[in-house]
PDB file of N, CA and C in Angstrom:
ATOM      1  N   UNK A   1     -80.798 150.810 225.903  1.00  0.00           N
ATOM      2  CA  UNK A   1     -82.099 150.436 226.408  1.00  0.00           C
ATOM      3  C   UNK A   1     -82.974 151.685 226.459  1.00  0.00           C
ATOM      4  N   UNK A   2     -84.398 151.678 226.193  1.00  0.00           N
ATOM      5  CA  UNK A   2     -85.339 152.923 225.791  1.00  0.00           C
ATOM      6  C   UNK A   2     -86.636 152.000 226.352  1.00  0.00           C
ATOM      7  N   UNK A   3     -87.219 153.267 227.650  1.00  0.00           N
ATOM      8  CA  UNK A   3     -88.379 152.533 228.261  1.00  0.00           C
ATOM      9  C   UNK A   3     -88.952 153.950 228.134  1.00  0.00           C
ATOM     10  N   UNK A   4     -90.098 153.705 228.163  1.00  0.00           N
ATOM     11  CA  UNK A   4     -91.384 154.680 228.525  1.00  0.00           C
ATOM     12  C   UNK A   4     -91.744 154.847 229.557  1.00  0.00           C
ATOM     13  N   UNK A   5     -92.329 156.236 229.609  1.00  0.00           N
ATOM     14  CA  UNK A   5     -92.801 157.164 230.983  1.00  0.00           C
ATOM     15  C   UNK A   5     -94.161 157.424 231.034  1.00  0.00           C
ATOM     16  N   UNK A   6     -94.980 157.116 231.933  1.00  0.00           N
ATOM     17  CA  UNK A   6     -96.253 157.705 232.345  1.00  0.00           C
ATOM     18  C   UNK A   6     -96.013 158.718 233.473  1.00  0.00           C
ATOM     19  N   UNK A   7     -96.509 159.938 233.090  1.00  0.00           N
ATOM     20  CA  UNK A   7     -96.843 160.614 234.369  1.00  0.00           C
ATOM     21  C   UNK A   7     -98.162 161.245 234.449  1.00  0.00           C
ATOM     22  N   UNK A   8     -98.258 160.793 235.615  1.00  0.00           N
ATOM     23  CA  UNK A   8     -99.957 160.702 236.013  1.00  0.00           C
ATOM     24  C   UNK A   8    -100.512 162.282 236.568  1.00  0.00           C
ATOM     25  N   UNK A   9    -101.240 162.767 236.380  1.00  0.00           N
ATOM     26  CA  UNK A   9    -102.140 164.007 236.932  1.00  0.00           C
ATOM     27  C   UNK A   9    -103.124 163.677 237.810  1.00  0.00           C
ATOM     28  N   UNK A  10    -103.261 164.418 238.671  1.00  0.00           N
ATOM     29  CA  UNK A  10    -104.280 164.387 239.354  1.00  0.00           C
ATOM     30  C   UNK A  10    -106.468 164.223 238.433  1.00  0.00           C
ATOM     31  N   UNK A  11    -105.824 164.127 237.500  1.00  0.00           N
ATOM     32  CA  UNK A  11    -107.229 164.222 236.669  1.00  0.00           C
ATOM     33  C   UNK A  11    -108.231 162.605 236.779  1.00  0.00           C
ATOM     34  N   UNK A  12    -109.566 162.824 236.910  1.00  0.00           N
ATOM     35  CA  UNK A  12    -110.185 161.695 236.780  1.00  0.00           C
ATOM     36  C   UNK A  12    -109.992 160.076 236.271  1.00  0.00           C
ATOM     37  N   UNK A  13    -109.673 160.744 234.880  1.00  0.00           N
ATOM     38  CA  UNK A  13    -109.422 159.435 233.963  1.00  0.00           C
ATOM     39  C   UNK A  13    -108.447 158.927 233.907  1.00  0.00           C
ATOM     40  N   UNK A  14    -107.662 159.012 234.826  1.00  0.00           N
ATOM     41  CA  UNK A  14    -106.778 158.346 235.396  1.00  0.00           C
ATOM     42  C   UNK A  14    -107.165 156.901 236.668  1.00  0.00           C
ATOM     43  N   UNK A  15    -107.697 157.380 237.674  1.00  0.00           N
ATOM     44  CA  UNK A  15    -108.298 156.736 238.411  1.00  0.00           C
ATOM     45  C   UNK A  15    -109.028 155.384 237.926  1.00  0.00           C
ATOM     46  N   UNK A  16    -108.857 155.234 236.667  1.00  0.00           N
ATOM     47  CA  UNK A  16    -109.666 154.229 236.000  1.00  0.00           C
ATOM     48  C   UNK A  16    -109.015 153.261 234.982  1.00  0.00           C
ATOM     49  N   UNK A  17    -107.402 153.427 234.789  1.00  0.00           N
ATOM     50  CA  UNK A  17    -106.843 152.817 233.912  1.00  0.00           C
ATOM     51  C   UNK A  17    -106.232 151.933 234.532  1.00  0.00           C
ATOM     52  N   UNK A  18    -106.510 150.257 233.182  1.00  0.00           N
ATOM     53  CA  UNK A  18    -106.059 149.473 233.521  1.00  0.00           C
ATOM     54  C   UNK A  18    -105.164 149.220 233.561  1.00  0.00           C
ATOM     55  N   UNK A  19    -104.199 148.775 234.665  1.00  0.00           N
ATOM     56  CA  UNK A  19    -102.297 148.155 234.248  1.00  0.00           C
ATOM     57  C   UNK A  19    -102.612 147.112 233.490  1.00  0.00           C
ATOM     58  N   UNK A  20    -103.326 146.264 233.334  1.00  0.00           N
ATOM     59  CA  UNK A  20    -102.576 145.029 232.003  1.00  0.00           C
ATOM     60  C   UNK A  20    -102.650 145.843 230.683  1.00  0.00           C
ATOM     61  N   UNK A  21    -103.778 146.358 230.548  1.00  0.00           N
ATOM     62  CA  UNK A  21    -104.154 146.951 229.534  1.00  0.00           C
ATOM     63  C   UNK A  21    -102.850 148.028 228.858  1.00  0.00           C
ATOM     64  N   UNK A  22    -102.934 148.874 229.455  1.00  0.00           N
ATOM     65  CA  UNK A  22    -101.660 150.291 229.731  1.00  0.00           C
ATOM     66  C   UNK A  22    -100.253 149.377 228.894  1.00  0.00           C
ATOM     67  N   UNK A  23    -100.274 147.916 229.727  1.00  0.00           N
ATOM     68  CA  UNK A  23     -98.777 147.622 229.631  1.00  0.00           C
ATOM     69  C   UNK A  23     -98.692 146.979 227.869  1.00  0.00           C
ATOM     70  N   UNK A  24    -100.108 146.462 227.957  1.00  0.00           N
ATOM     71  CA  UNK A  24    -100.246 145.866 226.276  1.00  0.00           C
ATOM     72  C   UNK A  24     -99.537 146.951 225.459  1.00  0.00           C
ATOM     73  N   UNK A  25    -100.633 148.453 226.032  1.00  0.00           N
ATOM     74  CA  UNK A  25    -100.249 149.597 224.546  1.00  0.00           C
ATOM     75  C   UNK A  25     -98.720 149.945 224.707  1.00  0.00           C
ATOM     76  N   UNK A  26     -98.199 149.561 225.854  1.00  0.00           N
ATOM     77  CA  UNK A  26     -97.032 150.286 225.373  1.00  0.00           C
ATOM     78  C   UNK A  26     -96.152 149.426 225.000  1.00  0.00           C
ATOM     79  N   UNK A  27     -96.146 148.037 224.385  1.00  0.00           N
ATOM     80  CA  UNK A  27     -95.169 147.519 223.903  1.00  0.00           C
ATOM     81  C   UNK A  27     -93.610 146.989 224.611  1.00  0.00           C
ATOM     82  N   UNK A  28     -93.851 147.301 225.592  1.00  0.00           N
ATOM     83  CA  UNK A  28     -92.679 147.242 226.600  1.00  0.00           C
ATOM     84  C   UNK A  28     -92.687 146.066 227.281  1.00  0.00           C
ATOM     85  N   UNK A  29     -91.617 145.346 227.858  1.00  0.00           N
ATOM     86  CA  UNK A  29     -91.635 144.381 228.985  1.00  0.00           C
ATOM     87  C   UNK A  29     -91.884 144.660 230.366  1.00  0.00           C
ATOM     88  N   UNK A  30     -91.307 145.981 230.605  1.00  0.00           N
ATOM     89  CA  UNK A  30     -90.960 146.523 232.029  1.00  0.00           C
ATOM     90  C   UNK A  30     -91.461 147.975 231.382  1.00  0.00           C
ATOM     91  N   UNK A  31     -92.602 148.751 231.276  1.00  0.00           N
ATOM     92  CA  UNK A  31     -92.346 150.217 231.181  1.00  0.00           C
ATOM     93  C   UNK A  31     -92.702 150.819 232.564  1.00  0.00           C
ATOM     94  N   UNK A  32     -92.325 151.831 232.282  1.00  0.00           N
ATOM     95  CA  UNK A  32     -92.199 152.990 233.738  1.00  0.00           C
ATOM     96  C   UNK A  32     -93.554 153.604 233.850  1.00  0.00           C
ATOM     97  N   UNK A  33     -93.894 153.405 234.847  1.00  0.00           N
ATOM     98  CA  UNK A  33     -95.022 154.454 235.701  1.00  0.00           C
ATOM     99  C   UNK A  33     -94.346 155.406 236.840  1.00  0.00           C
ATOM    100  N   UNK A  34     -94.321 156.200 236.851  1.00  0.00           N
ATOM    101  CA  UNK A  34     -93.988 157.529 237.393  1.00  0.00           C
ATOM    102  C   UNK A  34     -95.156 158.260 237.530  1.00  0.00           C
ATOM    103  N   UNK A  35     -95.965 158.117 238.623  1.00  0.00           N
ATOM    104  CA  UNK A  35     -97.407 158.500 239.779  1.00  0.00           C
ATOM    105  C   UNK A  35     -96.940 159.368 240.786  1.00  0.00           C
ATOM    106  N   UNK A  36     -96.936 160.629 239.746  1.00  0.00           N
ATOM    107  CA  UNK A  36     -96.711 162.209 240.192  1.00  0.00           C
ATOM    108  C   UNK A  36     -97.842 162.255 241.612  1.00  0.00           C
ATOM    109  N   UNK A  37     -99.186 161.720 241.444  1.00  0.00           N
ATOM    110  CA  UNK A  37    -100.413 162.200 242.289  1.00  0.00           C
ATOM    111  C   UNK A  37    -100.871 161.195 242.944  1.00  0.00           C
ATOM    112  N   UNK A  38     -99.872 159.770 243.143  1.00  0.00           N
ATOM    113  CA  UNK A  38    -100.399 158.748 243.736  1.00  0.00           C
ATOM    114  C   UNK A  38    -101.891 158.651 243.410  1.00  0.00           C
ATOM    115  N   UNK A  39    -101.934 158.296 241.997  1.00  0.00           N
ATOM    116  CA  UNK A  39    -103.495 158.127 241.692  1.00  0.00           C
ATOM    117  C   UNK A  39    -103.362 156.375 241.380  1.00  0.00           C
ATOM    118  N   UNK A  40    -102.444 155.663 241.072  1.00  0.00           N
ATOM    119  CA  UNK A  40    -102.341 154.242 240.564  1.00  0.00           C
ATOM    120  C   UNK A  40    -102.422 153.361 242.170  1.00  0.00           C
ATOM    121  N   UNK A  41    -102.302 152.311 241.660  1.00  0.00           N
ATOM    122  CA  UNK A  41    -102.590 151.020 242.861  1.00  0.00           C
ATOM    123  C   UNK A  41    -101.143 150.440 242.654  1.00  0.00           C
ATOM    124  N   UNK A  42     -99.938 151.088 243.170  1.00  0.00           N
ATOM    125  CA  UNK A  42     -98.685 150.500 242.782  1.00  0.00           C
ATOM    126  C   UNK A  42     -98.310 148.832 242.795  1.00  0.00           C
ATOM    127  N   UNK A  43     -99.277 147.978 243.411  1.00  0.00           N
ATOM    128  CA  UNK A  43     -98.906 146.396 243.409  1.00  0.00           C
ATOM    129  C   UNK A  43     -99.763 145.945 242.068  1.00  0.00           C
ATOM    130  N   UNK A  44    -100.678 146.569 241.784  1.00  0.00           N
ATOM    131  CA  UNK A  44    -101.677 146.261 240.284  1.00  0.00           C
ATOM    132  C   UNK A  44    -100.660 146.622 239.066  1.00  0.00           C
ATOM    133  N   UNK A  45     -99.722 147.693 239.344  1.00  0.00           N
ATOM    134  CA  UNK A  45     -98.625 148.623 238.320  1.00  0.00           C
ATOM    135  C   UNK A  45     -97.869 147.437 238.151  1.00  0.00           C
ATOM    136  N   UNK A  46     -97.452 146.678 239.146  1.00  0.00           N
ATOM    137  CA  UNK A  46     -96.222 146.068 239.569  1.00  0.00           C
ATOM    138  C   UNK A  46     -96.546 144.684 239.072  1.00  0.00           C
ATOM    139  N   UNK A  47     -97.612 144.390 239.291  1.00  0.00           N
ATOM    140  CA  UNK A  47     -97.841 142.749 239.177  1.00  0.00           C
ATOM    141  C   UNK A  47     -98.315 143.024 237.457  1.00  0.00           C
ATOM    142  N   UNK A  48     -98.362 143.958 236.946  1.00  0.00           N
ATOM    143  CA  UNK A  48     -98.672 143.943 235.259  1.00  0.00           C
ATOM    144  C   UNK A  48     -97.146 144.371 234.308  1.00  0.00           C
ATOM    145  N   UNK A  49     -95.941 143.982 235.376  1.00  0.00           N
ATOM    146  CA  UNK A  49     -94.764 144.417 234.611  1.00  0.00           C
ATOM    147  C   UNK A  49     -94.170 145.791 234.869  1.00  0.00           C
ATOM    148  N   UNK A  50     -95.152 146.994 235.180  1.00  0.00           N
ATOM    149  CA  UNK A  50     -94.431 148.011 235.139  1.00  0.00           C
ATOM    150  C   UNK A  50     -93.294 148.313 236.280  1.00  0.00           C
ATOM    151  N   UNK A  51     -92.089 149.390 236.132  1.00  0.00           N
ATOM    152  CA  UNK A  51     -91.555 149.549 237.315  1.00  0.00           C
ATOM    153  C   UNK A  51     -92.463 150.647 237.552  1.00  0.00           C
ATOM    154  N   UNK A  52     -92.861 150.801 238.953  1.00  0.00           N
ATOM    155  CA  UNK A  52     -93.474 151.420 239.325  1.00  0.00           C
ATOM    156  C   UNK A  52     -92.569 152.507 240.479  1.00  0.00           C
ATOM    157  N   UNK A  53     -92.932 153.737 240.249  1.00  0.00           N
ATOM    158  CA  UNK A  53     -92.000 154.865 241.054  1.00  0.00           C
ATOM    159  C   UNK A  53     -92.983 156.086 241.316  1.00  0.00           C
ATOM    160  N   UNK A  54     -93.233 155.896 242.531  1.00  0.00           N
ATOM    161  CA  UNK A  54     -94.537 157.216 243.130  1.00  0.00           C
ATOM    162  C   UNK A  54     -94.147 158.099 244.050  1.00  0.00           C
ATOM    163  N   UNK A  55     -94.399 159.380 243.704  1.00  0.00           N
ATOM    164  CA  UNK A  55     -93.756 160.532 244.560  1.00  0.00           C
ATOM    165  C   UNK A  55     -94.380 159.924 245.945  1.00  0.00           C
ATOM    166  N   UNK A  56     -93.221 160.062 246.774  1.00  0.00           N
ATOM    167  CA  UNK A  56     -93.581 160.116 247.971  1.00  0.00           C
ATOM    168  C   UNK A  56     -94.012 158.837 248.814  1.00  0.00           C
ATOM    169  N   UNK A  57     -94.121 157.743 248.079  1.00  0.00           N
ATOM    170  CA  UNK A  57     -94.334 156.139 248.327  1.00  0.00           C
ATOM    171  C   UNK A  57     -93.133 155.419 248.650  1.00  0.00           C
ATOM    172  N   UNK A  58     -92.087 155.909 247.919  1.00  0.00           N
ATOM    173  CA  UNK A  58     -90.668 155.105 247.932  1.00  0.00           C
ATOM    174  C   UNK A  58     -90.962 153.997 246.498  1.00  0.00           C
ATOM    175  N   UNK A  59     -89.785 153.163 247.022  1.00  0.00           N
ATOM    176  CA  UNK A  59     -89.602 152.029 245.603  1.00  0.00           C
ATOM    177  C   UNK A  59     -90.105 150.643 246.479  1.00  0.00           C
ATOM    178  N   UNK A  60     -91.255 150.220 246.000  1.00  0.00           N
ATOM    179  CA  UNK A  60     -91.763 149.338 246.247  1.00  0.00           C
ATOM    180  C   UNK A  60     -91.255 147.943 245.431  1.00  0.00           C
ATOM    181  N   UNK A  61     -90.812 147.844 244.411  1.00  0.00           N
ATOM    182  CA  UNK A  61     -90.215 146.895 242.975  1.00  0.00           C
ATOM    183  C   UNK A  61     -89.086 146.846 243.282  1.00  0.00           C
ATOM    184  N   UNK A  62     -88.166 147.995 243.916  1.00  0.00           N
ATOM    185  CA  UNK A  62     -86.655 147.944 243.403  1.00  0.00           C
ATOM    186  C   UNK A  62     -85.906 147.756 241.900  1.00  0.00           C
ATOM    187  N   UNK A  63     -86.670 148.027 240.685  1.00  0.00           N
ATOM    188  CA  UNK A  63     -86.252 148.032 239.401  1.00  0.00           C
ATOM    189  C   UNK A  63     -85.479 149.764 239.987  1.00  0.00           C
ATOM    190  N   UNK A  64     -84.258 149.400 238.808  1.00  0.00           N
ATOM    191  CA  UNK A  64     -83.609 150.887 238.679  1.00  0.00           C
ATOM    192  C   UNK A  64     -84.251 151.336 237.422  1.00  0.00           C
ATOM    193  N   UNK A  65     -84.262 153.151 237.593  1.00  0.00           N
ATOM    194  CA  UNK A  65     -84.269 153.345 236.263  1.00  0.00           C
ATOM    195  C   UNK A  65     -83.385 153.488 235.061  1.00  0.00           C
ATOM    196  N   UNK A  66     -82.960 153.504 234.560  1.00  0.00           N
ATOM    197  CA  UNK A  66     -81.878 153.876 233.913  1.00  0.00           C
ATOM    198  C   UNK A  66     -81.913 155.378 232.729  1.00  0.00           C
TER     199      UNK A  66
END
């Protein structure tokens, strides 16, 4: 099994990306968001498929990673 990683920066254009959208480009069922800067809306991450995993938030989904 091979999932993809987002890791987020504290940078602007972040603050502005869509999860359905995000989840289209990456081709995935379940891909990984990994929100280094708590810049995402982890239930918007979550309700568009991704597992969602944010420093310092805990595991809101309970998906493992593998």
């Amino acid at each position: 099994m091979c999932g993809h990683s987002v890791i987020f920066a504290g940078h602007r254009p972040y603050y502005s990306l869509y999860p359905g959208q995000l989840q289209e480009l990456s081709g995935q069922t379940h891909p990984v968001i990994v929100d280094g800067r708590n810049v995402g809306e982890p239930d918007a991450f979550i309700d568009a498929g991704f597992v969602y995993k944010g420093i310092g938030r805990g595991d809101k989904n309970g998906h493992e990673i593998f």
